[in-house]
Protein backbone atom coordinates (compact mmCIF):
# COMPACT_ATOMS: atom_id res chain seq x y z
CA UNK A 1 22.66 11.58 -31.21
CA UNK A 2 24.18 13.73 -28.26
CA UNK A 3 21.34 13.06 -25.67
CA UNK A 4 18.87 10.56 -24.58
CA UNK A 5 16.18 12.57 -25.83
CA UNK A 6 17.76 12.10 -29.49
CA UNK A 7 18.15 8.46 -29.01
CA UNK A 8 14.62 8.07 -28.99
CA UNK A 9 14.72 6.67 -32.69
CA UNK A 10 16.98 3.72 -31.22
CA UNK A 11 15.28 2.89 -28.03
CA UNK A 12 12.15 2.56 -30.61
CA UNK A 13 13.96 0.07 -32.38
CA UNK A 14 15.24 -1.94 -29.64
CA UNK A 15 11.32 -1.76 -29.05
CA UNK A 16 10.39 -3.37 -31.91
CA UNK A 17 12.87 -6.35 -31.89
CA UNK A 18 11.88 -7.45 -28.49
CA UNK A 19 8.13 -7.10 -29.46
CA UNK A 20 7.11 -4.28 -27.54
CA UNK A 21 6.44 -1.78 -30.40
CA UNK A 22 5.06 -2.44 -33.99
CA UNK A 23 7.26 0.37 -35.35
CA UNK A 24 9.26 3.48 -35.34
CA UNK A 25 7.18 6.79 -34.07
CA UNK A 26 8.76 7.99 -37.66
CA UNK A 27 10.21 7.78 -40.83
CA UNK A 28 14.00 8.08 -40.74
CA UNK A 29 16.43 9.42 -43.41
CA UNK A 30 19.19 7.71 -44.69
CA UNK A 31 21.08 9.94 -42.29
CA UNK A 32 19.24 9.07 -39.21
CA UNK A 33 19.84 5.40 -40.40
CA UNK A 34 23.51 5.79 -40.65
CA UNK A 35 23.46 7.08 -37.03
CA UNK A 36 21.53 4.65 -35.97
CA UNK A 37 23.41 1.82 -37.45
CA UNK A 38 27.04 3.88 -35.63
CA UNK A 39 25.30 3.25 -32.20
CA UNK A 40 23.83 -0.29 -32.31
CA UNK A 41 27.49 -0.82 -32.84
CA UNK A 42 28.74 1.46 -30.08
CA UNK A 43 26.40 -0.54 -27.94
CA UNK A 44 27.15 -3.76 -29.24
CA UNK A 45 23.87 -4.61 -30.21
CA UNK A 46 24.05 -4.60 -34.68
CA UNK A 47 22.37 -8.15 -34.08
CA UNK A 48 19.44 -7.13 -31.85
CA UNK A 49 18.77 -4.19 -33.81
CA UNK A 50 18.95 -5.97 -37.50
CA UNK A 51 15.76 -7.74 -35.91
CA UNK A 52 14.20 -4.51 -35.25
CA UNK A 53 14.97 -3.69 -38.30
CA UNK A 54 13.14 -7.07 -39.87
CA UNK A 55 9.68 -6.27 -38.42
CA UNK A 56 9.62 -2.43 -39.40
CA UNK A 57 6.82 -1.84 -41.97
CA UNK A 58 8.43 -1.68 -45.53
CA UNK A 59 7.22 2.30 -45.22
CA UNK A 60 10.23 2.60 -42.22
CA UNK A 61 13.09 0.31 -43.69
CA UNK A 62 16.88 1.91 -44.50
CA UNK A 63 18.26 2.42 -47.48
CA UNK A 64 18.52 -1.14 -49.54
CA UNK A 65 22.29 -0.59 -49.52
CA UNK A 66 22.49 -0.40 -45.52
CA UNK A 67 20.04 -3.21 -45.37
CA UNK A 68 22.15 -5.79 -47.33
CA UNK A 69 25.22 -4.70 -44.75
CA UNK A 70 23.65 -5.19 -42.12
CA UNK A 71 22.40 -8.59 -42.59
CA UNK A 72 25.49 -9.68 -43.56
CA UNK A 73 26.81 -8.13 -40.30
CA UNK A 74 23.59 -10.35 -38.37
CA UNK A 75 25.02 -13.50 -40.28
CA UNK A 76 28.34 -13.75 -38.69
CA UNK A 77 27.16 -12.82 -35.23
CA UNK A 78 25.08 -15.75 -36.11
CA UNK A 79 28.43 -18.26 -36.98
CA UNK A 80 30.18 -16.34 -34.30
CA UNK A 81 27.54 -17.43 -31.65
CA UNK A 82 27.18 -21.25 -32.98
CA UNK A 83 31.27 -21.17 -32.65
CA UNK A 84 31.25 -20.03 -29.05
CA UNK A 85 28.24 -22.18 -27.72
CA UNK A 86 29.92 -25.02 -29.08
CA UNK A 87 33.03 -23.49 -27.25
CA UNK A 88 30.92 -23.54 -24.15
CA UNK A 89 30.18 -26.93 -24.14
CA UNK A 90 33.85 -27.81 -24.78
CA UNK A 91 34.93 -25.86 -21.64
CA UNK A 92 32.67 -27.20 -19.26
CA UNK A 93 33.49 -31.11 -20.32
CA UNK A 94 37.05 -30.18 -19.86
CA UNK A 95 36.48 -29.35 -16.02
CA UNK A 96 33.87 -32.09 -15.49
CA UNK A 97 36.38 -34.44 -16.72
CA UNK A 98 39.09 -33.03 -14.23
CA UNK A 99 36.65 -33.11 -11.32
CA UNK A 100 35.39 -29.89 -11.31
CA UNK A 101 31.71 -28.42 -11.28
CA UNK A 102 31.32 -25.48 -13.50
CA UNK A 103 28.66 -23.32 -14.64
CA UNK A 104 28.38 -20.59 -17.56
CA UNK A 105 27.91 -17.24 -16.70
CA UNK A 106 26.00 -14.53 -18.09
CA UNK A 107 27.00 -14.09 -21.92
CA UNK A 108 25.91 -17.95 -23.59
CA UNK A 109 23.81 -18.72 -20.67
CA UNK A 110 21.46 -15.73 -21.49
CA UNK A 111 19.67 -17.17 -24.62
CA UNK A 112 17.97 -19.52 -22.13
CA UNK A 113 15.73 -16.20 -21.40
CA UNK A 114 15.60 -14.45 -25.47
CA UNK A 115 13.14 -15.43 -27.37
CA UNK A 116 13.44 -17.48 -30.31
CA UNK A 117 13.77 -14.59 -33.10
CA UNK A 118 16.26 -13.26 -31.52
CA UNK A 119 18.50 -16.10 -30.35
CA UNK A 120 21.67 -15.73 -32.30
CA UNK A 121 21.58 -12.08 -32.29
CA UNK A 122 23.15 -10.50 -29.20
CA UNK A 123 26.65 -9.88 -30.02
CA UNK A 124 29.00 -12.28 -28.21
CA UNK A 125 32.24 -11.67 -25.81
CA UNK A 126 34.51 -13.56 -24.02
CA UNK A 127 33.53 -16.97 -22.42
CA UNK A 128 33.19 -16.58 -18.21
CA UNK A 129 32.64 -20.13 -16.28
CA UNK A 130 32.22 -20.26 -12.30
CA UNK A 131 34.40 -23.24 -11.40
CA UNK A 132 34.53 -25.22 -8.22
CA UNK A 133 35.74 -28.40 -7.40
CA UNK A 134 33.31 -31.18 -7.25
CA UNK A 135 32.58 -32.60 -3.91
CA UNK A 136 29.31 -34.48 -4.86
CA UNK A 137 29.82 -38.42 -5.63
CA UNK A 138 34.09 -37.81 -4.36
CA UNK A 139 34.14 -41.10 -3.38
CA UNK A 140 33.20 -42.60 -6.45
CA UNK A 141 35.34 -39.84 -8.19
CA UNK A 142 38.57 -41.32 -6.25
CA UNK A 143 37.63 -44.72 -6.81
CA UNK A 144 37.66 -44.03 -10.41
CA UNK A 145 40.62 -41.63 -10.63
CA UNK A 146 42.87 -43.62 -8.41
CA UNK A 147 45.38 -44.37 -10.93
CA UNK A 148 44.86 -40.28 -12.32
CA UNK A 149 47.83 -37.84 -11.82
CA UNK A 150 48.52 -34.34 -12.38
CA UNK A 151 51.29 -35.55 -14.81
CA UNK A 152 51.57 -32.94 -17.95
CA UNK A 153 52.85 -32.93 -21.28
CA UNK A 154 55.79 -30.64 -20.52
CA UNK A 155 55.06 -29.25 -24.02
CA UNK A 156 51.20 -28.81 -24.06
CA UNK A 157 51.49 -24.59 -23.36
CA UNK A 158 53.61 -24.72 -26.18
CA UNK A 159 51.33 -26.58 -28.43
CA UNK A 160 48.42 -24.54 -26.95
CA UNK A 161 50.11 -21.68 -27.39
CA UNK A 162 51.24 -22.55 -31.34
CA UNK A 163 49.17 -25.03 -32.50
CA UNK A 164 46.86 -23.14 -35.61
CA UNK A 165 44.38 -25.64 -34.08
CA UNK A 166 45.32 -24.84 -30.33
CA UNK A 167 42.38 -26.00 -28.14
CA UNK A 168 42.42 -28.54 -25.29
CA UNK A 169 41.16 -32.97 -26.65
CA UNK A 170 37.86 -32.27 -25.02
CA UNK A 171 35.93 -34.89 -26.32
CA UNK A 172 32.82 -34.48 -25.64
CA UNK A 173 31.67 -37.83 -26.02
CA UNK A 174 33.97 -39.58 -23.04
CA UNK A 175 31.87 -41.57 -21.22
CA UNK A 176 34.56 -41.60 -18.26
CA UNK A 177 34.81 -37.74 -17.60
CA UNK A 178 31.04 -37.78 -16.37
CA UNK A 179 29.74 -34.48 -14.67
CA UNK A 180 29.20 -34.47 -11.18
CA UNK A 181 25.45 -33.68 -11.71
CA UNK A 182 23.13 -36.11 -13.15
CA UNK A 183 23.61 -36.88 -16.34
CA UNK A 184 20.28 -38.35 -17.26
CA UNK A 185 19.28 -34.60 -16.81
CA UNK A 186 21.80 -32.93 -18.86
CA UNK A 187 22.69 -34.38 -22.24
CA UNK A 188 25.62 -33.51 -24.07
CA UNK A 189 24.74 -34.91 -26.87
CA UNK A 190 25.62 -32.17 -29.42
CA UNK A 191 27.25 -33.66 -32.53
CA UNK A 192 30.33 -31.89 -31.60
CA UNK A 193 33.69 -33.59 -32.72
CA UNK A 194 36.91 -33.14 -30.54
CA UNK A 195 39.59 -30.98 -31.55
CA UNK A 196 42.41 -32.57 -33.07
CA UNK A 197 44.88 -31.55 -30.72
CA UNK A 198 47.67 -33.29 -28.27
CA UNK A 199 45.55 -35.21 -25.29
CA UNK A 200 45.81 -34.12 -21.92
CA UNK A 201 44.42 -35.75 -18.65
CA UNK A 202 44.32 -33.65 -15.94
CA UNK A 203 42.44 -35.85 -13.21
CA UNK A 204 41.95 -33.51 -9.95
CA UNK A 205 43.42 -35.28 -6.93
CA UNK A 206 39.93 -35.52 -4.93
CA UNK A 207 41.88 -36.10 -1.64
CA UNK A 208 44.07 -33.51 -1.58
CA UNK A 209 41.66 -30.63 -3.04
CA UNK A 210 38.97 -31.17 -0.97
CA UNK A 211 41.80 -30.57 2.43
CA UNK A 212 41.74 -26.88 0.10
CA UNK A 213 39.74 -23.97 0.14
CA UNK A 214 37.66 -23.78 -3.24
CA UNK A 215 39.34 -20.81 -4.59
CA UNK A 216 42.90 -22.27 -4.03
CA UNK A 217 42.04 -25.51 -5.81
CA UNK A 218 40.27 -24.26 -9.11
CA UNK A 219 43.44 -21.39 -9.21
CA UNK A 220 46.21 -23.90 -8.43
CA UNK A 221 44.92 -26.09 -11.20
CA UNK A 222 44.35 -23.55 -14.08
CA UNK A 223 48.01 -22.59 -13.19
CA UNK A 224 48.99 -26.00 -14.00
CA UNK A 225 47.89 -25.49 -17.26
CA UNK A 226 48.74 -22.06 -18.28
CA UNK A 227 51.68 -21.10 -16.38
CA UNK A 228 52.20 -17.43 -15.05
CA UNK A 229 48.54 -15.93 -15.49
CA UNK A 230 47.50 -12.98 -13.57
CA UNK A 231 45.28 -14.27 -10.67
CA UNK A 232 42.42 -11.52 -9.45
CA UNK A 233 40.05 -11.40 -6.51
CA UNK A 234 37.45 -13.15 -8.62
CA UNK A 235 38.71 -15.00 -11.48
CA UNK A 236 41.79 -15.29 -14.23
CA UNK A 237 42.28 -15.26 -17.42
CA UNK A 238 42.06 -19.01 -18.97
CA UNK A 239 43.67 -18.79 -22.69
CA UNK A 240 42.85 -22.08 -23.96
CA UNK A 241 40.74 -21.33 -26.74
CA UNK A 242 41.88 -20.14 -30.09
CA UNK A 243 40.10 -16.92 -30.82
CA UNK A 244 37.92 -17.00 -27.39
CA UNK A 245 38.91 -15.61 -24.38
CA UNK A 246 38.04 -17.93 -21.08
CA UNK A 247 37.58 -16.38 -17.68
CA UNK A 248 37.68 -18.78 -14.70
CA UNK A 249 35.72 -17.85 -11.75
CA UNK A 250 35.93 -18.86 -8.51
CA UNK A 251 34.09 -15.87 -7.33
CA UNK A 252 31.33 -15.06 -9.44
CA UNK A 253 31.26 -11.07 -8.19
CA UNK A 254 32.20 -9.51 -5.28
CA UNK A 255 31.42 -6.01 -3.54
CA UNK A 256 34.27 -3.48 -2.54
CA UNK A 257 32.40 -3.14 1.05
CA UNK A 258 33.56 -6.15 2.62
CA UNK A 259 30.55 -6.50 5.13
CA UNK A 260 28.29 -6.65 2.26
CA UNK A 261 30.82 -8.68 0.20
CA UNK A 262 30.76 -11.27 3.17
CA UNK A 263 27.03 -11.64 2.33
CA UNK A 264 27.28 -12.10 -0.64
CA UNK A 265 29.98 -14.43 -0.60
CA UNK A 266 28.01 -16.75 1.56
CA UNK A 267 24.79 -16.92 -0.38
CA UNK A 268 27.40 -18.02 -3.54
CA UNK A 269 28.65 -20.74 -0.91
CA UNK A 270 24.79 -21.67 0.56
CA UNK A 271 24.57 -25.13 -2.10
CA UNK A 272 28.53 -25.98 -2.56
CA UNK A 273 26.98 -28.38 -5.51
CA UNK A 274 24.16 -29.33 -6.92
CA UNK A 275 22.10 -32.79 -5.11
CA UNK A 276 22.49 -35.45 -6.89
CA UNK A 277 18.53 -37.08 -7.37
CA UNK A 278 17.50 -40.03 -5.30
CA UNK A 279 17.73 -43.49 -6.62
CA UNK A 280 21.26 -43.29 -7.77
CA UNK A 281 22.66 -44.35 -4.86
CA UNK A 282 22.42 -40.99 -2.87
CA UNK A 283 20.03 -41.45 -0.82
CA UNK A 284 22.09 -41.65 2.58
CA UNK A 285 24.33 -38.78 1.98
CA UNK A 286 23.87 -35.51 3.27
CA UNK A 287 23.73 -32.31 1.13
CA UNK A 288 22.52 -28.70 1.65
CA UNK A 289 19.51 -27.98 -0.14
CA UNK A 290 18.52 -24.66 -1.38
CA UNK A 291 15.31 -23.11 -1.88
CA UNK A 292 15.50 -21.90 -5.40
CA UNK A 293 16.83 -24.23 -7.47
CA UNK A 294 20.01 -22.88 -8.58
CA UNK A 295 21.45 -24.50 -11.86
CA UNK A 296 19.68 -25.67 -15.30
CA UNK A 297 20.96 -27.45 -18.13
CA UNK A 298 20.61 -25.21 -21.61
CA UNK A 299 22.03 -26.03 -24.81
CA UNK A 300 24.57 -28.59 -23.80
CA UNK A 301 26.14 -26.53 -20.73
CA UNK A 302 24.92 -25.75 -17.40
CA UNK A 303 23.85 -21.87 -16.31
CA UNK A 304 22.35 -20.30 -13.36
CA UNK A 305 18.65 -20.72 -13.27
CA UNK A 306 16.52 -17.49 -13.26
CA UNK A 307 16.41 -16.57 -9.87
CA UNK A 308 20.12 -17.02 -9.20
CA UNK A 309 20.45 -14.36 -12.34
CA UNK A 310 18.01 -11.77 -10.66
CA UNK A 311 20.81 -11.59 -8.06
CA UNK A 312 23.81 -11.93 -9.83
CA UNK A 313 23.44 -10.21 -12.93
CA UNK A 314 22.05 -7.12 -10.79
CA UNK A 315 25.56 -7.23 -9.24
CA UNK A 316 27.33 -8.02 -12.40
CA UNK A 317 25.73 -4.52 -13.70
CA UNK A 318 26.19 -2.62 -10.60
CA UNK A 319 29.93 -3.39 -10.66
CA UNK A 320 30.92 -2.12 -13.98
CA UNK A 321 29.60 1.12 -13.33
CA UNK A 322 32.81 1.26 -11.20
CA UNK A 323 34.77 -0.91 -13.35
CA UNK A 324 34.44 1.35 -16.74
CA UNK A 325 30.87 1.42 -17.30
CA UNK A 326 27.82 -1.26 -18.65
CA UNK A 327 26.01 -0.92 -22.20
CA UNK A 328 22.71 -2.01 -23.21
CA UNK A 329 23.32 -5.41 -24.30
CA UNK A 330 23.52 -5.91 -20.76
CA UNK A 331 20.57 -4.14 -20.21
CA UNK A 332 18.54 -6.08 -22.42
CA UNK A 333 19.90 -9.15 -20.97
CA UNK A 334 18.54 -8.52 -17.37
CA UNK A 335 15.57 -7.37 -19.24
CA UNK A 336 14.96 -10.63 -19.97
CA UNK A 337 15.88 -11.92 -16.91
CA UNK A 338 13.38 -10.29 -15.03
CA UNK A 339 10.54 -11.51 -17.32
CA UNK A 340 11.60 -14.86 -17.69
CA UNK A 341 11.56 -14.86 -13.59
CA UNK A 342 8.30 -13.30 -13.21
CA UNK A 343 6.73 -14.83 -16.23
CA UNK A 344 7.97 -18.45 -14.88
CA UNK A 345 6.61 -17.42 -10.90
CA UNK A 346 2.57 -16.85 -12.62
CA UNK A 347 2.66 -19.35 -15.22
CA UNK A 348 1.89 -22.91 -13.68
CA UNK A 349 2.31 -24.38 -17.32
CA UNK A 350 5.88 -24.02 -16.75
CA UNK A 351 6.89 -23.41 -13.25
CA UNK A 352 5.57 -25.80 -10.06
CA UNK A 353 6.40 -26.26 -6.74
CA UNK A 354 7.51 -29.33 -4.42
CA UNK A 355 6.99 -29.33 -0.81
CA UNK A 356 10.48 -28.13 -0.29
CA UNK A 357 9.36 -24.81 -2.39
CA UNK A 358 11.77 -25.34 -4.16
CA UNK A 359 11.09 -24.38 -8.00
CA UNK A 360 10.96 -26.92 -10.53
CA UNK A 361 11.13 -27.07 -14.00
CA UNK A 362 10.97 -29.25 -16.60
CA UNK A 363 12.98 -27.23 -19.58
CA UNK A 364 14.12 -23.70 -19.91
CA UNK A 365 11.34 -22.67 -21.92
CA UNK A 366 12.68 -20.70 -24.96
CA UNK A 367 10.09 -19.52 -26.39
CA UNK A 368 8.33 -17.75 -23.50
CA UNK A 369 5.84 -15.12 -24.85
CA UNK A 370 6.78 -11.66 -23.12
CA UNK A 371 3.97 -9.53 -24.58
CA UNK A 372 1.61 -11.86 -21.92
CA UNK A 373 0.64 -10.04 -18.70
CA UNK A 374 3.01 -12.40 -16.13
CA UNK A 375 0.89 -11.46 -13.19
CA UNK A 376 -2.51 -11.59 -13.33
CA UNK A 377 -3.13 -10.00 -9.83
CA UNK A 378 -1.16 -6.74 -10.19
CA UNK A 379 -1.99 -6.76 -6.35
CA UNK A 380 -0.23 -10.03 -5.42
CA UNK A 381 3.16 -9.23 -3.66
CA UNK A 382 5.64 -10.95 -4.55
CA UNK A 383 7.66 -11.19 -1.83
CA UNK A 384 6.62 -14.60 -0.58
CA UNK A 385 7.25 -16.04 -3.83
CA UNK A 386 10.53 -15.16 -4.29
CA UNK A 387 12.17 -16.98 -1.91
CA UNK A 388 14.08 -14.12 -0.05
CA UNK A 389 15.72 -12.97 -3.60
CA UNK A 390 14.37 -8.52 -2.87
CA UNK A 391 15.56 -9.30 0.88
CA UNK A 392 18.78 -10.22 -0.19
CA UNK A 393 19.09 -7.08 -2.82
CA UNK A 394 18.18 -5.08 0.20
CA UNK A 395 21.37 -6.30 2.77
CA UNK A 396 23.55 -5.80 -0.24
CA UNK A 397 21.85 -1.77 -0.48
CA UNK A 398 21.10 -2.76 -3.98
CA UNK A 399 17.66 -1.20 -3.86
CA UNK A 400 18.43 1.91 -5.04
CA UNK A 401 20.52 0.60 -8.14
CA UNK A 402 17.65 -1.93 -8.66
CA UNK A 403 15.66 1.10 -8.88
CA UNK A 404 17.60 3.11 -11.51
CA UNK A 405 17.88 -0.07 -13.66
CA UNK A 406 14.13 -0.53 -13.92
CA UNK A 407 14.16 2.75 -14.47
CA UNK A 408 15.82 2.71 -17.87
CA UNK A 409 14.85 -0.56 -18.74
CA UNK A 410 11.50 1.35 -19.14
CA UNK A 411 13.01 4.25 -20.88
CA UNK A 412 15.02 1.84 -23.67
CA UNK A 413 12.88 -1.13 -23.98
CA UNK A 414 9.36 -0.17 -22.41
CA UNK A 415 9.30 -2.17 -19.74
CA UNK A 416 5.58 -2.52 -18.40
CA UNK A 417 5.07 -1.96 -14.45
CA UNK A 418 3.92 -4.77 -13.37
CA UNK A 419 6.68 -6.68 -14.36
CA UNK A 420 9.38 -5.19 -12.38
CA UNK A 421 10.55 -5.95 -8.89
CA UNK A 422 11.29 -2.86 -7.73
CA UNK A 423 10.22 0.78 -7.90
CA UNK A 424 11.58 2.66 -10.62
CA UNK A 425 14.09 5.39 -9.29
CA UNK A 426 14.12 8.43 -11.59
CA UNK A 427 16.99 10.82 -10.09
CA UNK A 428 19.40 7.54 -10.00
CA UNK A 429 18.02 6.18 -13.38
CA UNK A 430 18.36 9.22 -15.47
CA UNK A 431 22.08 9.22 -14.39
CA UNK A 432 22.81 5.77 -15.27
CA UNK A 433 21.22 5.74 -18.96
CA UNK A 434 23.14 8.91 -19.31
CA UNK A 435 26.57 6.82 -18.10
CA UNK A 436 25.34 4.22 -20.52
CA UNK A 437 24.52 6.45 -23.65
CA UNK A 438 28.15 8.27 -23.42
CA UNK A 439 29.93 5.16 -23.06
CA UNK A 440 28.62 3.15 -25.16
CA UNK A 441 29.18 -0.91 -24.22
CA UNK A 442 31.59 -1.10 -21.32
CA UNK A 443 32.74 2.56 -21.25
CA UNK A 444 34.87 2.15 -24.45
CA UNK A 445 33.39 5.53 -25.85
CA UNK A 446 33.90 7.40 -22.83
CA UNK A 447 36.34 10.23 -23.90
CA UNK A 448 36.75 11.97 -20.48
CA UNK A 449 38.81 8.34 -19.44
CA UNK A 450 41.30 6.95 -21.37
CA UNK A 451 42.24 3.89 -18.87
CA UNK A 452 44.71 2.19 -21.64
CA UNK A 453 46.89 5.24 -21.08
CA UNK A 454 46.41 5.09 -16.92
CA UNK A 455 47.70 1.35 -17.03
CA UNK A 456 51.01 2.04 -19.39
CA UNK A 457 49.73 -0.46 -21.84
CA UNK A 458 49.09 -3.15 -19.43
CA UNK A 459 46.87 -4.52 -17.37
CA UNK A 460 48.98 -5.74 -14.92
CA UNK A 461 50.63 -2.71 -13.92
CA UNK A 462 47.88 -0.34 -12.51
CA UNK A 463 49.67 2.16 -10.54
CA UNK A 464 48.92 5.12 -8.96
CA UNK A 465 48.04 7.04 -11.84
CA UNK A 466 44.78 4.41 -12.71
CA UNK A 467 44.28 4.46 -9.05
CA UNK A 468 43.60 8.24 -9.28
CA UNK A 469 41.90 7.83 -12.62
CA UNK A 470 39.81 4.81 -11.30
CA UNK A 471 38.56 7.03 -8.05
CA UNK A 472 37.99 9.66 -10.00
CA UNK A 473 35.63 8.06 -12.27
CA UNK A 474 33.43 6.53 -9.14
CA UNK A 475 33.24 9.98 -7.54
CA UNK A 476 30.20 10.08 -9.80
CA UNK A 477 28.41 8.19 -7.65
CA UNK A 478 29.40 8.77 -4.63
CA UNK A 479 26.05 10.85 -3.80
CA UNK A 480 24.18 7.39 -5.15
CA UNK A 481 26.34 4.43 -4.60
CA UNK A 482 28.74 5.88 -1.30
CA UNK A 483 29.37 2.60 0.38
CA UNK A 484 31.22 0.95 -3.05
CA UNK A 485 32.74 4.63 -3.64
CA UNK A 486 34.66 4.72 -0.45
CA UNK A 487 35.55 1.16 0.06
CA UNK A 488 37.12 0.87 -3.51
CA UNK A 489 40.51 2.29 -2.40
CA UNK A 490 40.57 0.22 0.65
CA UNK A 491 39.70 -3.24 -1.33
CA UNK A 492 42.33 -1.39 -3.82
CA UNK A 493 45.04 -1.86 -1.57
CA UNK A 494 44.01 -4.81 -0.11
CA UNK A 495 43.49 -6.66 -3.71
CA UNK A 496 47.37 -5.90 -3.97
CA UNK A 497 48.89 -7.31 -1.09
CA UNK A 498 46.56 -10.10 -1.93
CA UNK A 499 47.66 -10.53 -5.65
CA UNK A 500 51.30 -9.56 -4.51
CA UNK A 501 51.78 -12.55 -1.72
CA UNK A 502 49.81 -14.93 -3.05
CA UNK A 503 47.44 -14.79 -0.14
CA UNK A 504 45.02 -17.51 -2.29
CA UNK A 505 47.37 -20.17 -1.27
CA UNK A 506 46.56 -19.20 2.72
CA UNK A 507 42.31 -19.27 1.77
């Protein structure tokens, strides 16, 4: 399965477990099977394609023997995904209780958008949460915190670090650690039990964070709990979890071009936290409000709502073509996405407006049914209703990316027309499912790149060897994509002296 062409089998299959096929084009042999068993796991997607596999005819099934592996395979991605929801939750009480707002990005947060047969079935990764300090309610914060300190059990990384149990007391039924959102809105009410481990109150000092810039705050506390971690641009690694890797943002993305990245950066920074509703005591206290309402409550943990995903998960993919390459679970995420946003934009069951025009809705609906025509008026433009999300893709010069990804999201999963926001861009879309299809899921399978070698075992030490490597790899693009191309070396060196002195304690 060199080409796309011969992939044709799999993108079928992917068909069929969203919904948009009834089944293969073919009858397979236990060969083909094999092979296509070898690349559901290159693309990290043995989950969504066991539920392909579940609504094939009994004519098109595998072999018995490949049948019973694979559902055993679909089972723990099952456990695994109960484990790191549950994980999820965890991780956001443990900031809300320390006076931070966080939110769950892309991986857990993207069931909100699958529908219900396949919830459970997209393979999981590492845990990312966009943290910011909580500015909402401060004064009530430091009323209640007054006697709170930054005080630490001098041995808590050590029993973090050794404990076969090793997870922070986040007990998710403290009544004192309340979010700084309302709470009537988002129940954590899971069941959950805290982990047995050594207690640890962290209070953020209100007064003196909020004299900081965001990103020095939520950095300067996660190094108070794990010492000597290697601070990027955008985020760090959080190793509190046993088994789960946590990624603290305080940028969700960024862009190399730093005109465009100052764009961006601002739209993150247009609602610094989410309004507090009237009648709790709010009333008289000024707050930004967006037009799109930005955050929803799913499953016990907040995410971005839909049309803060149509941005950022555009971005998300359209940096990891530079940073190693993207796969298709990603691409079936945003595939989702899109229809959940345009599906939620026609139906007035689910989706209406205030006078503010701002969108409101009751639940995440997960069970939205994405074989219905979402617009009825393939004529309507949808510009006015998206509350300036295509003229923001457009100052970023996203449009052509945009382009290839609709592109291939009708090539792999039969995307109809009038669901997608932009054009389809052939040239730039045939090049990108051709990145994605040698790669596999985040460039692992890409032999012409071996970046473990480039970085001497480490990621810390990226010298001038992964620089060549790295540029090397985006000169792809650079017909495409030229702005990110040439400013990467430039943020390169920048992102060093910025790493190297610390400049996070000068934002």
């Amino acid at each position: 399965m060199k080409g796309s062409e011969e992939k044709i089998p799999f993108f079928e299959l992917l068909q069929v477990a969203i919904g948009n096929r009834d089944k293969l084009s073919r009858t397979l042999s236990p060969d083909e099977w094999e092979e296509m068993y070898d690349e559901c796991k290159r693309q990290t997607m043995v989950g969504i394609g066991f539920a392909g596999v579940e609504r094939l005819p009994q004519e098109q099934l595998p072999p018995g023997r490949r049948i019973r592996q694979w559902a055993v395979k679909a089972d723990k991605i099952r456990e695994q995904n109960a484990k790191v929801s549950a994980e999820c939750v965890q991780v956001s009480r443990f900031f809300e209780r320390n006076g931070f707002d966080c939110v769950i990005l892309k991986g857990q947060g993207n069931y909100a958008y699958y529908p219900e047969h396949l919830q459970g079935l997209r393979g999981t990764g590492d845990i990312d949460v966009w943290v910011r300090p909580c500015y909402e309610n401060e004064d009530d914060n430091l009323n209640h915190n007054h006697n709170a300190n930054l005080n630490l059990n001098d041995n808590l990384n050590d029993n973090l670090n050794h404990n076969h149990n090793a997870n922070l007391n986040l007990n998710v039924n403290d009544t004192q650690g309340k979010p700084c959102y309302d709470t009537e809105q988002s129940s954590y009410d899971t069941g959950l039990q805290p982990y047995d481990t050594p207690s640890a109150t962290i209070i953020l000092n209100q007064r003196e964070a909020r004299q900081k810039h965001p990103v020095r705050a939520v950095v300067e506390f996660c190094l108070s709990v794990k010492k000597g971690e290697y601070v990027y641009y955008h985020n760090m690694d959080f190793p509190i979890l046993k088994g789960t890797a946590v990624e603290v943002h305080y940028r969700p993305t960024w862009l190399y071009n730093p005109f465009r990245n100052g764009v961006l950066q601002r739209w993150f920074r247009q609602e610094p936290t989410p309004t507090l509703p009237k009648g709790k005591g709010q009333e008289g206290k000024s707050s930004k409000v967006s037009k799109v309402q930005r955050f929803q409550v799913y499953n016990g943990y907040r995410i971005p709502s839909v049309e803060f995903n149509v941005v950022f998960q555009l971005l998300h993919l359209y940096k990891h073509i530079f940073e190693e390459g993207i796969g298709l679970r990603q691409l079936l995420d945003y595939y989702f996405v899109i229809t959940s946003y345009v599906t939620l934009r026609y139906d007035t069951e689910r989706s209406s407006y205030d006078t503010q025009g701002k969108a409101c809705y009751d639940n995440l609906n997960l069970n939205v049914n994405h074989n219905l025509n979402p617009n009825p008026n393939p004529n309507l433009d949808l510009e006015p209703l998206n509350f300036g999300t295509l003229e923001l893709i457009k100052k970023l010069g996203l449009e052509g990316f945009a382009g290839a990804v609709m592109y291939v999201l009708q090539e792999v999963f039969a995307m109809q027309r009038e669901r997608m926001l932009w054009e389809p861009d052939e040239k730039r879309g045939k090049k990108l499912l051709e990145e994605i299809m040698t790669g596999g899921n985040f460039g692992k399978f890409d032999e012409r790149y071996n970046w473990a070698e480039t970085t001497n075992g480490s990621m810390e030490y990226r010298g001038a060897s992964y620089a060549f490597a790295r540029f090397r790899h985006n000169a792809r693009f650079l017909w495409n994509y030229p702005s990110e191309v040439l400013w990467e070396p430039v943020f390169r060196v920048y992102h060093w002296v910025w790493r190297r002195f610390k400049l996070w304690r000068f934002e």
